[in-house]
Protein backbone atom coordinates (compact mmCIF):
# COMPACT_ATOMS: atom_id res chain seq x y z
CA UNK A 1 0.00 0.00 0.00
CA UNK A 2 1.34 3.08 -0.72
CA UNK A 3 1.82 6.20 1.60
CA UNK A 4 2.53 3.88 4.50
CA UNK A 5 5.84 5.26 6.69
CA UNK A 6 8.49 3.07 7.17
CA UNK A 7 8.29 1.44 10.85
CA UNK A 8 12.19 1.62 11.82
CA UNK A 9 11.90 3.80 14.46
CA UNK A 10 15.53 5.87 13.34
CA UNK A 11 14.01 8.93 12.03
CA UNK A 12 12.07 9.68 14.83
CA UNK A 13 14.93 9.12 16.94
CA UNK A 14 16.79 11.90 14.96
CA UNK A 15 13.43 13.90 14.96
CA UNK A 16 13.42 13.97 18.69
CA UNK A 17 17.09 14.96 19.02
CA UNK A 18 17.11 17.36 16.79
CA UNK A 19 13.65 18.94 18.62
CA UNK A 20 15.33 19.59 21.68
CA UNK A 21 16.77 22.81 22.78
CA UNK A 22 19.06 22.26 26.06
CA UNK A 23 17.92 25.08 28.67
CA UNK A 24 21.65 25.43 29.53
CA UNK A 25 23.92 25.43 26.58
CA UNK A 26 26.58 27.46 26.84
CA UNK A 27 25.64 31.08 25.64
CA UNK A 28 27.80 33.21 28.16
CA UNK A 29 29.51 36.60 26.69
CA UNK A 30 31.22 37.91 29.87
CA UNK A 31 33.19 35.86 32.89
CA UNK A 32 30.39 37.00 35.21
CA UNK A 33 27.68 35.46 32.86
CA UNK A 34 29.34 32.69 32.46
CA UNK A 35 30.28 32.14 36.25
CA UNK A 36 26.56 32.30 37.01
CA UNK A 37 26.07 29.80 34.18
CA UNK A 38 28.66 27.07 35.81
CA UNK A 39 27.36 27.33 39.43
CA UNK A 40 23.66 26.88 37.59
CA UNK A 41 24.48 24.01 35.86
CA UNK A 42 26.79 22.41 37.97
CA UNK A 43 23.63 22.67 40.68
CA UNK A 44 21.74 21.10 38.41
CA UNK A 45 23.85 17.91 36.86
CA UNK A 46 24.47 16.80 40.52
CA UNK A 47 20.84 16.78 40.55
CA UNK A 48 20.69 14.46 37.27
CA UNK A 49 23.19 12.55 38.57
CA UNK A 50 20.78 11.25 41.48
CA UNK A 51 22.04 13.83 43.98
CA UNK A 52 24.93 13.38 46.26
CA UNK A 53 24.52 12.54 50.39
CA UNK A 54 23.98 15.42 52.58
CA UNK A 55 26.79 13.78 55.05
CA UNK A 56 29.91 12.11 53.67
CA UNK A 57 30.51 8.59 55.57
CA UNK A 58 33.43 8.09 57.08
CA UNK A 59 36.11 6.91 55.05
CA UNK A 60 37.94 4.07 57.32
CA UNK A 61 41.23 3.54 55.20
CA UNK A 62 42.39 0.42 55.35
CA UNK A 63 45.45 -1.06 53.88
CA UNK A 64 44.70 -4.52 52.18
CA UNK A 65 48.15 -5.32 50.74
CA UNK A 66 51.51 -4.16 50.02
CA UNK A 67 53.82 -4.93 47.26
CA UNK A 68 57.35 -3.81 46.45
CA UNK A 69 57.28 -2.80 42.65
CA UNK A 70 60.88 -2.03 42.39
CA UNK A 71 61.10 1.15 41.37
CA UNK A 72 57.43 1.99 43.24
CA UNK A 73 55.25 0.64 46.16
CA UNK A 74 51.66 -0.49 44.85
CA UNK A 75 49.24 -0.78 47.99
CA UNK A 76 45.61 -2.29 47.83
CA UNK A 77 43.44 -0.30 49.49
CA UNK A 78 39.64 0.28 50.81
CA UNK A 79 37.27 3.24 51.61
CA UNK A 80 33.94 3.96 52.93
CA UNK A 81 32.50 5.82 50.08
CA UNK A 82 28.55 5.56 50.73
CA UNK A 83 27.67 4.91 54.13
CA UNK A 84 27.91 0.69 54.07
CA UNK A 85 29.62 0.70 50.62
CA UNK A 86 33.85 0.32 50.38
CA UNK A 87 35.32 1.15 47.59
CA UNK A 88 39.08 -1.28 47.02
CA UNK A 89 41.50 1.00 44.97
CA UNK A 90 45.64 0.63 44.51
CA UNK A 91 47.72 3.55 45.57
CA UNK A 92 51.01 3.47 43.54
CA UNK A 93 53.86 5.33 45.34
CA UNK A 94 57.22 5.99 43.55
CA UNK A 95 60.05 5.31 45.45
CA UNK A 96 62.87 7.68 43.83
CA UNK A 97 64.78 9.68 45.80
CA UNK A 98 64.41 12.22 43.58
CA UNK A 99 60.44 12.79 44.23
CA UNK A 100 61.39 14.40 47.58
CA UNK A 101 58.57 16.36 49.75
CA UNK A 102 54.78 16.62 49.05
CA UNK A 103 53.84 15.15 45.55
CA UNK A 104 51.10 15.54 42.73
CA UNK A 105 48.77 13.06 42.55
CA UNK A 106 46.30 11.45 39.80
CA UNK A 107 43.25 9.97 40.07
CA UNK A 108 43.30 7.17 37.10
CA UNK A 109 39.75 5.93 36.06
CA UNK A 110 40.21 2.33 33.98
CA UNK A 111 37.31 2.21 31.08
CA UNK A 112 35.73 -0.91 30.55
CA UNK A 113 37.18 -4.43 31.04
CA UNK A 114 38.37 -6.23 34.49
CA UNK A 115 38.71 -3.56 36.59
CA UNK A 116 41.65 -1.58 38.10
CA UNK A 117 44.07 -4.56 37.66
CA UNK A 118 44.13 -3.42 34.17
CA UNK A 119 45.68 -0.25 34.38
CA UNK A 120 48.04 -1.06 37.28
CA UNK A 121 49.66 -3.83 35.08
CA UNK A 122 48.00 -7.00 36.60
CA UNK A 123 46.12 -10.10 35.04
CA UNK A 124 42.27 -10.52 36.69
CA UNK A 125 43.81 -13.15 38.67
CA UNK A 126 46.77 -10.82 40.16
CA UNK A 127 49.83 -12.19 38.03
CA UNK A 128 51.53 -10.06 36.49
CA UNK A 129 51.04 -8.47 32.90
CA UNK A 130 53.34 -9.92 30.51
CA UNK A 131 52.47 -9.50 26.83
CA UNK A 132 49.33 -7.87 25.68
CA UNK A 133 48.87 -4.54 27.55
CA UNK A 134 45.14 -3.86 26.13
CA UNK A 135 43.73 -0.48 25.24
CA UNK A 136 43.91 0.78 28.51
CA UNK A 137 48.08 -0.12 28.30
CA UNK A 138 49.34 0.06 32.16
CA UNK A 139 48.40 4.17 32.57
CA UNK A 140 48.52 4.14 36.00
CA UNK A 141 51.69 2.81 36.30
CA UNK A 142 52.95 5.00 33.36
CA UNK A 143 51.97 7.82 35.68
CA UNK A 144 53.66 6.69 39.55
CA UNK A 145 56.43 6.04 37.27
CA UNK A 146 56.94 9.98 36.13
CA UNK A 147 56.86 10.73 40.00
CA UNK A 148 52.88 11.18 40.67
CA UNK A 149 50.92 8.78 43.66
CA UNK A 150 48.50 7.28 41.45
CA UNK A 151 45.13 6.21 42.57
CA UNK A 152 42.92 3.91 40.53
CA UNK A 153 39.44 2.92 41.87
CA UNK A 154 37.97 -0.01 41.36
CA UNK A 155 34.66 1.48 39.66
CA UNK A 156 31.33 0.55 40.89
CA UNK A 157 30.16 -2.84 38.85
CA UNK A 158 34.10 -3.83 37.90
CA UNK A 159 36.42 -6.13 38.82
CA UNK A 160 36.22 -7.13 42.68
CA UNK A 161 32.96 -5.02 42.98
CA UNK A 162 30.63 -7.13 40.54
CA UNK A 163 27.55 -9.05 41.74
CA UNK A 164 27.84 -12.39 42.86
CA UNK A 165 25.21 -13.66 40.13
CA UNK A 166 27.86 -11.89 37.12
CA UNK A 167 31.30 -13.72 38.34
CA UNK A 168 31.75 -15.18 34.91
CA UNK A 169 30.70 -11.87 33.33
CA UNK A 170 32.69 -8.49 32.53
CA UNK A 171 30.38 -6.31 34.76
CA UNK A 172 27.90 -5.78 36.17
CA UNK A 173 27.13 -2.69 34.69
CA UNK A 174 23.24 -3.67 33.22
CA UNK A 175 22.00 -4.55 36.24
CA UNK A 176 23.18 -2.29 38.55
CA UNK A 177 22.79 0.41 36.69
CA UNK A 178 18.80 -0.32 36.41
CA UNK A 179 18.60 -0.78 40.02
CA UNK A 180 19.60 2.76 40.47
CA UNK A 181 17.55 4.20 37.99
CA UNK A 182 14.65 2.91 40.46
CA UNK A 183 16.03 4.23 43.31
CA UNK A 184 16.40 8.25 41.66
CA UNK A 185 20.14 7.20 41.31
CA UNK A 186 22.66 7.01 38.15
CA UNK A 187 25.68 4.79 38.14
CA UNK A 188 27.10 7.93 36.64
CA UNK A 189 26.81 9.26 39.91
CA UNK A 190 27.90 6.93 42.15
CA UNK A 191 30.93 6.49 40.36
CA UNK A 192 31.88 10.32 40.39
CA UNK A 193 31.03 10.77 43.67
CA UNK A 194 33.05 7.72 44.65
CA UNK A 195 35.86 9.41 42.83
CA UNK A 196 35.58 12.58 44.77
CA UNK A 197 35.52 10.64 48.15
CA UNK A 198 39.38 9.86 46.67
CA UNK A 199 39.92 13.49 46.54
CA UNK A 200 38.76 13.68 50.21
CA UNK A 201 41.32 10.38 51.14
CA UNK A 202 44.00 12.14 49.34
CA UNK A 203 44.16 14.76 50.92
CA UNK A 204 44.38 12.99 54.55
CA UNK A 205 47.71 12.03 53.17
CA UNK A 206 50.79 14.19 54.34
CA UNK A 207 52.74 12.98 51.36
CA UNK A 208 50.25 14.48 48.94
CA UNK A 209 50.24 18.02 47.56
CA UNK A 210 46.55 18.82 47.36
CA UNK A 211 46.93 21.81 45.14
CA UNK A 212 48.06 18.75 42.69
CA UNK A 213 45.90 16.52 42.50
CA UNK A 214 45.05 15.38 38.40
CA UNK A 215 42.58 13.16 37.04
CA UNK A 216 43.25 10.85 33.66
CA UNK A 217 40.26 8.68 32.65
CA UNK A 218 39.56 6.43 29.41
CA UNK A 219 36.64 5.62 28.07
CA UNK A 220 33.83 5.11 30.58
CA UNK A 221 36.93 6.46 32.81
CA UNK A 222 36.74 9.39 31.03
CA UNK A 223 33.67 10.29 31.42
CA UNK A 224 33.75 9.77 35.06
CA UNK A 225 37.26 11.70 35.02
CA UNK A 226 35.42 14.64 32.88
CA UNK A 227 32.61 14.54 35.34
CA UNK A 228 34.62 14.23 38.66
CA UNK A 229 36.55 17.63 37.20
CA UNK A 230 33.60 19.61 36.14
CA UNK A 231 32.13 19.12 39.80
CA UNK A 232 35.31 19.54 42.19
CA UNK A 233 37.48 22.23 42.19
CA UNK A 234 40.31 20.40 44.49
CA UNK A 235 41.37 18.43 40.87
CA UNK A 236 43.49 21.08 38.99
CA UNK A 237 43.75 18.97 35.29
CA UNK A 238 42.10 16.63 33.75
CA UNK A 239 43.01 14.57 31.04
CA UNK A 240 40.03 12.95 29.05
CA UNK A 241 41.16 10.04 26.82
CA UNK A 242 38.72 8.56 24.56
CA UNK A 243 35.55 10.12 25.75
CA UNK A 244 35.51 13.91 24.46
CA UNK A 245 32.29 14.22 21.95
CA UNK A 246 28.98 15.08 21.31
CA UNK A 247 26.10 12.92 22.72
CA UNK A 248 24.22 13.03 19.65
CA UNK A 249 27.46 11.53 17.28
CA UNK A 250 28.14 8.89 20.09
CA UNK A 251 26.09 8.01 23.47
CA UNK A 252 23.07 8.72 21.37
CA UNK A 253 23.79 7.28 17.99
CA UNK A 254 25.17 3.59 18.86
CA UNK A 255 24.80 0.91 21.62
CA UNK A 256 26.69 2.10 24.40
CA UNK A 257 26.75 0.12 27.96
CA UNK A 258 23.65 1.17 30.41
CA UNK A 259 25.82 3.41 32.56
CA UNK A 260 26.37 5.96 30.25
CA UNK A 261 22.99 7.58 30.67
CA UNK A 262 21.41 9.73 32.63
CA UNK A 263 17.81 10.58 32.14
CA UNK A 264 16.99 14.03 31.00
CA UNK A 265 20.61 15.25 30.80
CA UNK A 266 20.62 15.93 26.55
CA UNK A 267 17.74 18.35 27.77
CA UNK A 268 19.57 20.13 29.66
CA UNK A 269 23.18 20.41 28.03
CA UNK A 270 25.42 18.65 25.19
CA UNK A 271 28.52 16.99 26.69
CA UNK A 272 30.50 19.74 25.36
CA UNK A 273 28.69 22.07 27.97
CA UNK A 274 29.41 19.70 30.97
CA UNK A 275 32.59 19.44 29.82
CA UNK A 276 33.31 23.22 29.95
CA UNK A 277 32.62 23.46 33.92
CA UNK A 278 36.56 22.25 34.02
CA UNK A 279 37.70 25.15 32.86
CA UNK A 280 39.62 27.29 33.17
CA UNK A 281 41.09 24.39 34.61
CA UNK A 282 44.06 22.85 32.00
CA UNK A 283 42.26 20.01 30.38
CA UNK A 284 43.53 17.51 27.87
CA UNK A 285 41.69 15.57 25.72
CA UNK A 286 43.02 12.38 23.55
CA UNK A 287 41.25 10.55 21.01
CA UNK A 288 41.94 7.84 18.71
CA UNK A 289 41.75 9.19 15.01
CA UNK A 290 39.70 6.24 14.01
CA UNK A 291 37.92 5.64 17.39
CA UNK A 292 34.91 3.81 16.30
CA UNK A 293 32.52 4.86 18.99
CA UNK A 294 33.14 8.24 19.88
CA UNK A 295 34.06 9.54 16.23
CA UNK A 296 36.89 11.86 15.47
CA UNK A 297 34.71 14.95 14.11
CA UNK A 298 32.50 15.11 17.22
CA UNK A 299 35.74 15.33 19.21
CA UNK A 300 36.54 17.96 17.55
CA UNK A 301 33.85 19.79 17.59
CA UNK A 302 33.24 19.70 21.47
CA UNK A 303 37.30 21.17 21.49
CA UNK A 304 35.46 24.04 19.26
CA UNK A 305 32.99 24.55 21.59
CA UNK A 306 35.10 23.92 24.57
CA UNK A 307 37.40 26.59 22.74
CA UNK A 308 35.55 29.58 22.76
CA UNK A 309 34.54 29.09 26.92
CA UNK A 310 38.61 29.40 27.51
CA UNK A 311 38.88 32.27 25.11
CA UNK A 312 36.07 34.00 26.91
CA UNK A 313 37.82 33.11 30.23
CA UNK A 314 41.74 34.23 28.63
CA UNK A 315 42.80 31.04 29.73
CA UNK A 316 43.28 29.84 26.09
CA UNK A 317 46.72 28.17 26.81
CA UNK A 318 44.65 25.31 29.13
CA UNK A 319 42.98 23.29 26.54
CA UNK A 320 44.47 21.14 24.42
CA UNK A 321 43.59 18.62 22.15
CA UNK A 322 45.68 15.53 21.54
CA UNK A 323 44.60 12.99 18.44
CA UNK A 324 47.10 10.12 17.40
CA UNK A 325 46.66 7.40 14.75
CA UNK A 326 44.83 4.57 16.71
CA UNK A 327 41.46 3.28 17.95
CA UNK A 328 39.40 3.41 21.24
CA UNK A 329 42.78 3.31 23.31
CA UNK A 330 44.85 5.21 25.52
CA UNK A 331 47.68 6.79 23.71
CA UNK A 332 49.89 9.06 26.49
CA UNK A 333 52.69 10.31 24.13
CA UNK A 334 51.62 14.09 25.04
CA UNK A 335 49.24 13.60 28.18
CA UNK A 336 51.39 11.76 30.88
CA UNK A 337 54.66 15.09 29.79
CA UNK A 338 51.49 17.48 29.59
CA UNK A 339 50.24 16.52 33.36
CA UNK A 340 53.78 17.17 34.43
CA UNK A 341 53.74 19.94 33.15
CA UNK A 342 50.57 21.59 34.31
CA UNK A 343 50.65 20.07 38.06
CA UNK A 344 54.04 21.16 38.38
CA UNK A 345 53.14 24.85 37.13
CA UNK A 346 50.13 24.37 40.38
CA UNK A 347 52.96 24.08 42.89
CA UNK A 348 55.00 27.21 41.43
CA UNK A 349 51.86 28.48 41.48
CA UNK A 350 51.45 27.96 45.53
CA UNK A 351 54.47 29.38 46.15
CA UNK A 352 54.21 32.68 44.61
C-alpha cells in the first residue's frame, strides 16, 4: 500500500534529538555570565546525577596489601564511600629519591574491562602483565612512574565489585545500573562521587600536595574523570582520553553500555557544555583518530565549543587537544609530559 511510513523507528529518533533545545547550553559573553552559568548548571547535573549525600561517611582507610614494585610501592586499598559501601582502589607510590617532599597526585579511572588490575599492570587473577597490555596499556603505572601517587578505583560494577550472580561476566554494569535508575540514582553518579571521596582520602595524606591533585580517565573512565573535574574544584587537570564528543554523534547514535545515561541530561546540556565546567582548569583531551565509537569529528567539535569558553575566560593556553593514529585506546605520548607539566606549574603556582 502506498503512503505507508516506514516502521524503523531511526528517524524519529533523529526527529526527537534534533527537537530539543538544552535550557543550559553554553551562551555566556562575559566571565560574570558565564560564572553564574557554571554554578547553575553544575547545581543542576548533581541533581541528574541522582544527587549526592547530605553527610559524607566516614572513610575508614584500610590497607589490604603491600607490594614492592621495584622502582614503586603499589598498595591495595579500601574506603567507605557511601555509608555501608567500600570502595578497594591501589595507591602506587614511587620510590625515587628524587620525588622528595609533598607530591602531585592522579586519580586514574580504567574504562571498561576487568577492573583496576588493568591499568596497574595486573592479570584478573593478580599475576603479572606480561604480553598484551590492552587499550587501557598500564596508565597508572605509566603515571607513579613519572613521580605522581597514582590512585585507581575499582569502579562501581568492575572487577572485585561485581555481583555475585555476574562472576563469569565483565560487569555488572546492566543490572546495577537499572537498580539505580529505580532508586532516583545514576551509576554515573555513584561512580563520580566515589571518585571525589578519593579526593577527600587524598588529601588525609601528608605525602600528597593537594593543590596537585590530576585526574586521567579512558573511556567510561573518562567520562567519570570529565565529570569528577567539572564538579570539584580540588582536581586542577584533567586529562580525558577517549571520551571527548557530542552525545548526539556517540552516546546517542550507537549501543553504548547502560551506565552511560542519565535521564533528561541531553535536555539540559550537550557533553560539550558539561565538559566546559573544568575550565579554566588545564584540560587535555586524547582521542583515537579512528575511534569507532566516539568519532573523530565530534571530538573535535566539542574542542570548538570547549574553545571559545577558555577564550572567553583568557585562559586559552589550558585546553588542548591531543589525536594520534589509533582506535578506542589510551595513547599518552603528550598527556602523561602534559600533566607534568601543568601540576608542576600548580605548585609554582602555591608558592608565589
Amino acid at each position: 500500500m502506498s503512503g505507508l511510513m516506514v516502521w524503523n523507528p531511526d528517524h524519529y529518533l533523529k526527529y526527537l534529538y534534533d527537537s530539543i533545545s538544552p535550557i543550559e547550553r553554553f551562551r555566556a559573553n562575559s566571565e560574570q555570565e558565564w560564572s553564574e552559568w557554571r554554578n547553575r548548571l553544575r547545581q543542576r547535573f548533581v541533581e541528574l546525577l541522582g544527587g549526592f549525600p547530605a553527610e559524607a561517611a566516614d572513610l575508614e582507610p584500610v590497607v589490604l596489601e603491600s607490594v614492592d614494585c621495584g622502582t614503586y610501592i603499589r598498595k591495595r586499598m579500601q574506603i567507605q564511600t557511601y555509608a555501608h559501601l567500600h570502595m578497594p582502589f591501589f595507591v602506587l607510590i614511587p620510590k625515587s629519591t628524587q620525588h622528595e617532599g609533598k607530591l602531585g597526585a592522579v586519580i586514574a579511572c580504567h574504562g571498561h574491562g576487568y577492573g583496576s588490575k588493568d591499568i596497574v599492570g595486573l592479570n584478573p587473577d593478580g599475576t603479572a602483565k606480561t604480553t598484551d597490555l590492552g587499550y587501557q596499556k598500564n596508565f597508572a603505572v605509566e603515571l607513579v612512574q613519572r613521580g605522581f601517587i597514582t590512585v585507581a578505583p575499582e569502579l562501581f560494577g568492575f572487577g572485585d565489585r561485581k555481583l555475585a550472580e555476574d562472576n563469569l561476566e565483565s560487569n555488572s554494569c546492566k543490572r546495577l545500573s537499572a537498580f539505580l535508575l529505580a532508586m532516583g540514582q545514576t551509576m554515573a553518579g555513584y561512580r563520580v562521587y566515589e571518585t571525589l571521596r578519593l579526593i577527600d582520602y587524598l588529601y588525609t595524606r601528608e605525602d600528597v600536595d593537594v593543590k596537585r591533585i590530576g585526574c586521567m580517565g579512558i573511556s567510561g573512565g573518562g567520562m567519570v574523570c570529565s565529570f569528577a573535574a567539572a564538579l570539584d574544584d580540588r582536581i586542577s587537570a584533567a586529562v580525558v582520553s577517549g571520551y571527548a564528543n557530542t552525545f548526539q554523534s556517540s552516546i546517542l547514535a550507537m549501543h553504548h553500555c547502560i551506565d552511560n545515561y542519565v535521564p533528561g541530561l541531553s535536555l539540559t546540556a550537550e557533553l560539550p557544555d558539561l565538559l566546559s565546567l573544568i575550565s579554566p582548569k588545564p584540560l587535555l583531551l586524547e582521542a583515537g583518530m579512528s575511534d569507532p565509537i566516539f568519532p573523530v569529528h565530534a571530538t573535535r567539535e566539542a574542542h570548538e565549543q570547549l574553545k571559545k569558553v577558555y577564550e572567553l575566560l583568557g585562559a586559552s593556553e589550558q585546553l588542548e587537544l591531543s589525536l594520534f593514529e589509533g582506535t578506542h585506546e589510551i595513547s599518552g605520548k603528550h598527556a602523561y609530559d602534559w600533566l607534568n607539566r601543568v601540576l608542576a606549574s600548580k605548585a609554582a603556582d602555591s608558592f608565589s
